[in-house]
Structure formats: structure tokens, C-alpha cells
N, C-alpha and C. Protein backbone atom coordinates (compact mmCIF):
# COMPACT_ATOMS: atom_id res chain seq x y z
N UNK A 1 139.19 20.27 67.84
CA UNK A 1 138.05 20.35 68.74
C UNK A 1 136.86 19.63 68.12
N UNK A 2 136.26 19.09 69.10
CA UNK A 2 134.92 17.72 68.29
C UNK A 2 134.20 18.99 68.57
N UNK A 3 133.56 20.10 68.99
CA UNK A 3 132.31 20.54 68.57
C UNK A 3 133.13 22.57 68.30
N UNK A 4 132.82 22.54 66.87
CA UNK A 4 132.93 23.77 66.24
C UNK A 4 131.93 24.45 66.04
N UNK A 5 130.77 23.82 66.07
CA UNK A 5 129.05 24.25 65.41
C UNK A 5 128.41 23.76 66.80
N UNK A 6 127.30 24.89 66.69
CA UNK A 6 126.12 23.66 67.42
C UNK A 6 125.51 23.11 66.73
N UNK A 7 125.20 21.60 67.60
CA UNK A 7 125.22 20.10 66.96
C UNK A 7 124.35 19.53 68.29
N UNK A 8 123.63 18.63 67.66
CA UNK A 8 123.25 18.05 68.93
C UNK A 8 124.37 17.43 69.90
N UNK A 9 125.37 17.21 69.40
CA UNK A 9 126.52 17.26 70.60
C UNK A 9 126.22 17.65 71.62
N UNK A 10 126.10 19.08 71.66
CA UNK A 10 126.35 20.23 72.75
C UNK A 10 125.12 19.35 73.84
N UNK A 11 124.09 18.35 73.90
CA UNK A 11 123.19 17.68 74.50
C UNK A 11 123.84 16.41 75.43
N UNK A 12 125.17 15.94 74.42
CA UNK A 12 125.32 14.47 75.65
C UNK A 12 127.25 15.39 76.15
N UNK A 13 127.57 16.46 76.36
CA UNK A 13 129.13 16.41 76.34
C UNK A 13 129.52 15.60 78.13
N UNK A 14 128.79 15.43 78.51
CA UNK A 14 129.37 14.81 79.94
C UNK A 14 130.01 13.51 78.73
N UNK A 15 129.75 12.90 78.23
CA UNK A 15 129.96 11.98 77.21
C UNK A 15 131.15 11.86 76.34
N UNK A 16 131.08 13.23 75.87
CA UNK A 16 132.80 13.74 75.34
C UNK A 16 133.66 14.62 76.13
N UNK A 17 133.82 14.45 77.09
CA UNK A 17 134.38 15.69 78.21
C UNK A 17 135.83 15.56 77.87
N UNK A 18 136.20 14.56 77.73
CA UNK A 18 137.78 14.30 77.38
C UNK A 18 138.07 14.61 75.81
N UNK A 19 137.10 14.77 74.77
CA UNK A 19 137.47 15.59 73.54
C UNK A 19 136.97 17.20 73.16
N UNK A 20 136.61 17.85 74.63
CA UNK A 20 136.39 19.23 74.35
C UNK A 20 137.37 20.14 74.99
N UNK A 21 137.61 21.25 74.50
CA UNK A 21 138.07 22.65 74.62
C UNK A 21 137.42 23.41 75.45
N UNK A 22 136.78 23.10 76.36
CA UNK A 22 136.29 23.95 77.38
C UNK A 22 136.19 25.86 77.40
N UNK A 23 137.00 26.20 77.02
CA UNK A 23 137.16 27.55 76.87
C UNK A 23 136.43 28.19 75.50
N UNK A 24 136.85 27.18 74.95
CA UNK A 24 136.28 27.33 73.43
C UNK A 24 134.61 27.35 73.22
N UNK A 25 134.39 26.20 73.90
CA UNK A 25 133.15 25.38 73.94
C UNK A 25 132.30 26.32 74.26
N UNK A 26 132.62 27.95 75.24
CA UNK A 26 131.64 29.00 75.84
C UNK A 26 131.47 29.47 74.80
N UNK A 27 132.00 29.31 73.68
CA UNK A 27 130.93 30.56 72.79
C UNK A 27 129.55 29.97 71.90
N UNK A 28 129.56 28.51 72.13
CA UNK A 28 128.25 27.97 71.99
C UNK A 28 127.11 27.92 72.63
N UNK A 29 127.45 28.43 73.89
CA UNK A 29 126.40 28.73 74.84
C UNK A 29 125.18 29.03 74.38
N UNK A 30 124.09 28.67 74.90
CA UNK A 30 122.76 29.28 74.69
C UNK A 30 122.62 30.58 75.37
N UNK A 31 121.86 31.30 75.29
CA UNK A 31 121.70 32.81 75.81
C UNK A 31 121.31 32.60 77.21
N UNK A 32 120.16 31.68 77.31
CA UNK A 32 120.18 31.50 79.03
C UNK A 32 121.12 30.94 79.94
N UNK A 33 122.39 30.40 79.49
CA UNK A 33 123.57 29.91 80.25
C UNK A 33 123.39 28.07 80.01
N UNK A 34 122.69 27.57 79.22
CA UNK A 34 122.90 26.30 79.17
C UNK A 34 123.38 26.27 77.60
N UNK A 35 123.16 24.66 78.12
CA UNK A 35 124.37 24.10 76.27
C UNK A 35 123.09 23.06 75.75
N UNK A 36 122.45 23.74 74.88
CA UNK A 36 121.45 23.06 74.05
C UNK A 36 120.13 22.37 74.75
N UNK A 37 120.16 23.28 76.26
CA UNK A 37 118.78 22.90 77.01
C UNK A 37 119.22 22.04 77.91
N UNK A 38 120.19 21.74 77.56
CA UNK A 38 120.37 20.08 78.39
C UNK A 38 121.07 19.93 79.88
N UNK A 39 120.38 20.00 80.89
CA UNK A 39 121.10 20.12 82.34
C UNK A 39 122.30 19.63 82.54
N UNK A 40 122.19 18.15 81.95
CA UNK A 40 123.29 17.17 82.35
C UNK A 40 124.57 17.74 81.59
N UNK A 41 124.23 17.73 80.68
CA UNK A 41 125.68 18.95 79.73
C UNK A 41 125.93 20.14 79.81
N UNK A 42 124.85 20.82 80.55
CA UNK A 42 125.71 22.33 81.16
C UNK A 42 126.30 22.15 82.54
N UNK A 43 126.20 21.44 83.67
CA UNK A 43 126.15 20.59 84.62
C UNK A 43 128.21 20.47 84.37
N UNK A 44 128.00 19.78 82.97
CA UNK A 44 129.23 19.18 82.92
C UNK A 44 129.99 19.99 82.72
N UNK A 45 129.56 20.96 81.93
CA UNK A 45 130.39 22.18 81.47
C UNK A 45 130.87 23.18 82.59
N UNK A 46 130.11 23.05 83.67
CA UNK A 46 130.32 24.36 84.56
C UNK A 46 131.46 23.53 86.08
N UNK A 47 131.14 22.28 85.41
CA UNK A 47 132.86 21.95 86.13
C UNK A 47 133.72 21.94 86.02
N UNK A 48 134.09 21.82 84.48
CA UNK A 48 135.30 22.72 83.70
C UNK A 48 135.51 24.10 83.65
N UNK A 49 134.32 24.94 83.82
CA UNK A 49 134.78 26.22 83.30
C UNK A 49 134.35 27.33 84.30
N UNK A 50 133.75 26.60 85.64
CA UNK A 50 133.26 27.19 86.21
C UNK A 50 132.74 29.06 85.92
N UNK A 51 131.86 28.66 85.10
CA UNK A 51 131.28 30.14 84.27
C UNK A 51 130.08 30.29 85.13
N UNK A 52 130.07 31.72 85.26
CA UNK A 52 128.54 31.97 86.34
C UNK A 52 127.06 31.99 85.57
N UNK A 53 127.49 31.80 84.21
CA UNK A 53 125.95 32.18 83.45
C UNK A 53 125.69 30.79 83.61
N UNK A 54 126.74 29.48 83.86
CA UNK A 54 125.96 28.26 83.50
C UNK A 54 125.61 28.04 85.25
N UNK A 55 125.79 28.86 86.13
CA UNK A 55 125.97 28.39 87.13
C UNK A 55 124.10 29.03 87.82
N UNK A 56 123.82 30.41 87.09
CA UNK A 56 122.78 31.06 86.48
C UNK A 56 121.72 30.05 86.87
N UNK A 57 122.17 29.51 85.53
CA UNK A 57 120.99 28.61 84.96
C UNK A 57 120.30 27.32 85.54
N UNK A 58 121.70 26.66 86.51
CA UNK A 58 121.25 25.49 87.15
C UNK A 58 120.58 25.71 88.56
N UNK A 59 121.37 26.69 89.07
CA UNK A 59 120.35 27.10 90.35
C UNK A 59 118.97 27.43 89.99
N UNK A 60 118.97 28.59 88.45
CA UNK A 60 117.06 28.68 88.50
C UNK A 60 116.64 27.61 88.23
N UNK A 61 117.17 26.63 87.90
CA UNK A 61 116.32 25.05 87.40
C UNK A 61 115.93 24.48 88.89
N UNK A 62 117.10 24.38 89.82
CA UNK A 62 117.13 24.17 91.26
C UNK A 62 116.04 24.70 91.79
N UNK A 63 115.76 25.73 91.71
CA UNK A 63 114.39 26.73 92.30
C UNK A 63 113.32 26.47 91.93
N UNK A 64 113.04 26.18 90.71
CA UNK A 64 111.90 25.89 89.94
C UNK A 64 111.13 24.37 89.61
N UNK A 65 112.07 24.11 89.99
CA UNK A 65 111.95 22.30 90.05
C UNK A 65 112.19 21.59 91.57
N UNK A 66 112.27 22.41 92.17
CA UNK A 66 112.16 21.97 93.69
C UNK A 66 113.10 21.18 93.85
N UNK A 67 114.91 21.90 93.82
CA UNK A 67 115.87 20.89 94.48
C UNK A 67 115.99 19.50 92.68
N UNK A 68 115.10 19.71 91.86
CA UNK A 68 115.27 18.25 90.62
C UNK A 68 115.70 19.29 89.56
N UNK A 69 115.95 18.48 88.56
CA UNK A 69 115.91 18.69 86.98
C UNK A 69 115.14 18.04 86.32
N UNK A 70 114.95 18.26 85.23
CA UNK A 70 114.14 18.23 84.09
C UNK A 70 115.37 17.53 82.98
N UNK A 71 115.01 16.41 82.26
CA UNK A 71 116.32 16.07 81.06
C UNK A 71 116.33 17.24 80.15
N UNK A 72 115.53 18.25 80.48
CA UNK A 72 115.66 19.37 78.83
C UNK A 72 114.62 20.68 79.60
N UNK A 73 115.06 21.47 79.73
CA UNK A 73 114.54 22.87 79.83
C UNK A 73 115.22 23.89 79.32
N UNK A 74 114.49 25.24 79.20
CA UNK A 74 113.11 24.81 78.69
C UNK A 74 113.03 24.17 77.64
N UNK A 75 112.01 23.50 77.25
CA UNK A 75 111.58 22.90 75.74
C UNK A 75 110.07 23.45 75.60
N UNK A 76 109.75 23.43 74.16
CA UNK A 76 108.34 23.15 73.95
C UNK A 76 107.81 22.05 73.24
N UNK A 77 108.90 21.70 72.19
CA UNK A 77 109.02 20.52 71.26
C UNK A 77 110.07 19.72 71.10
N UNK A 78 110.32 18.43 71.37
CA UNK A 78 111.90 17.89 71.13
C UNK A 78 111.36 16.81 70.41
């Protein structure tokens, strides 16, 4: 498996989708249902694993961002 740790990996995996473990990959989760803030990579993740915490997370982004995303929420510093 390419991601054992969190790594900034867990930020581009639409990128490595064909070298992850999907099942595996949920216990890196962030507590709010994304994978290292990053829409586009929880996005990717919740089409593999269709998990409801990542599914959670993109609708409140949906709500809060009027229908958009953000490349990184929340952040305060990147």
C-alpha cells in the first residue's frame, strides 16, 4: 500500500487511485470525514468506498460554499 502514514499524499490521491487500498486508506481519515482537507481527494475516496462520513463532509462543503468547493477546507495556514 503507497500510503501507510499520513503524508501529504492523502492531498493529491485522485492521482494515485490505482495504487491505494481503499478500505485501508479509512483509517487515515481526518475526524471531519475528509483526507487531509482536500475536497478533490476525499471526493475521490468516497467513490471507492462510498463511506457516509466522507459523504458528511462534501455535502457541508456543498452548503456552505453555495453548490462550489474550496481546494482545502477548512484551513487556516497551508
Amino acid at each position: 500500500m503507497v500510503l501507510e502514514y499520513p503524508t501529504t499524499s492523502l492531498h493529491s490521491l485522485e492521482g494515485l487511485h490505482r495504487e491505494v487500498d481503499w478500505n485501508n486508506l479509512l483509517q487515515l481519515q481526518s475526524e471531519n470525514g475528509s483526507f487531509l482537507y482536500s475536497p478533490a481527494s476525499t471526493a475521490c475516496t468516497l467513490t471507492y468506498t462510498n463511506d457516509a462520513k466522507i459523504f458528511d463532509y462534501l455535502n457541508q462543503l456543498l452548503i456552505k460554499f453555495d453548490h462550489a468547493f474550496p481546494n482545502m477546507y477548512p484551513v487556516d495556514l497551508f
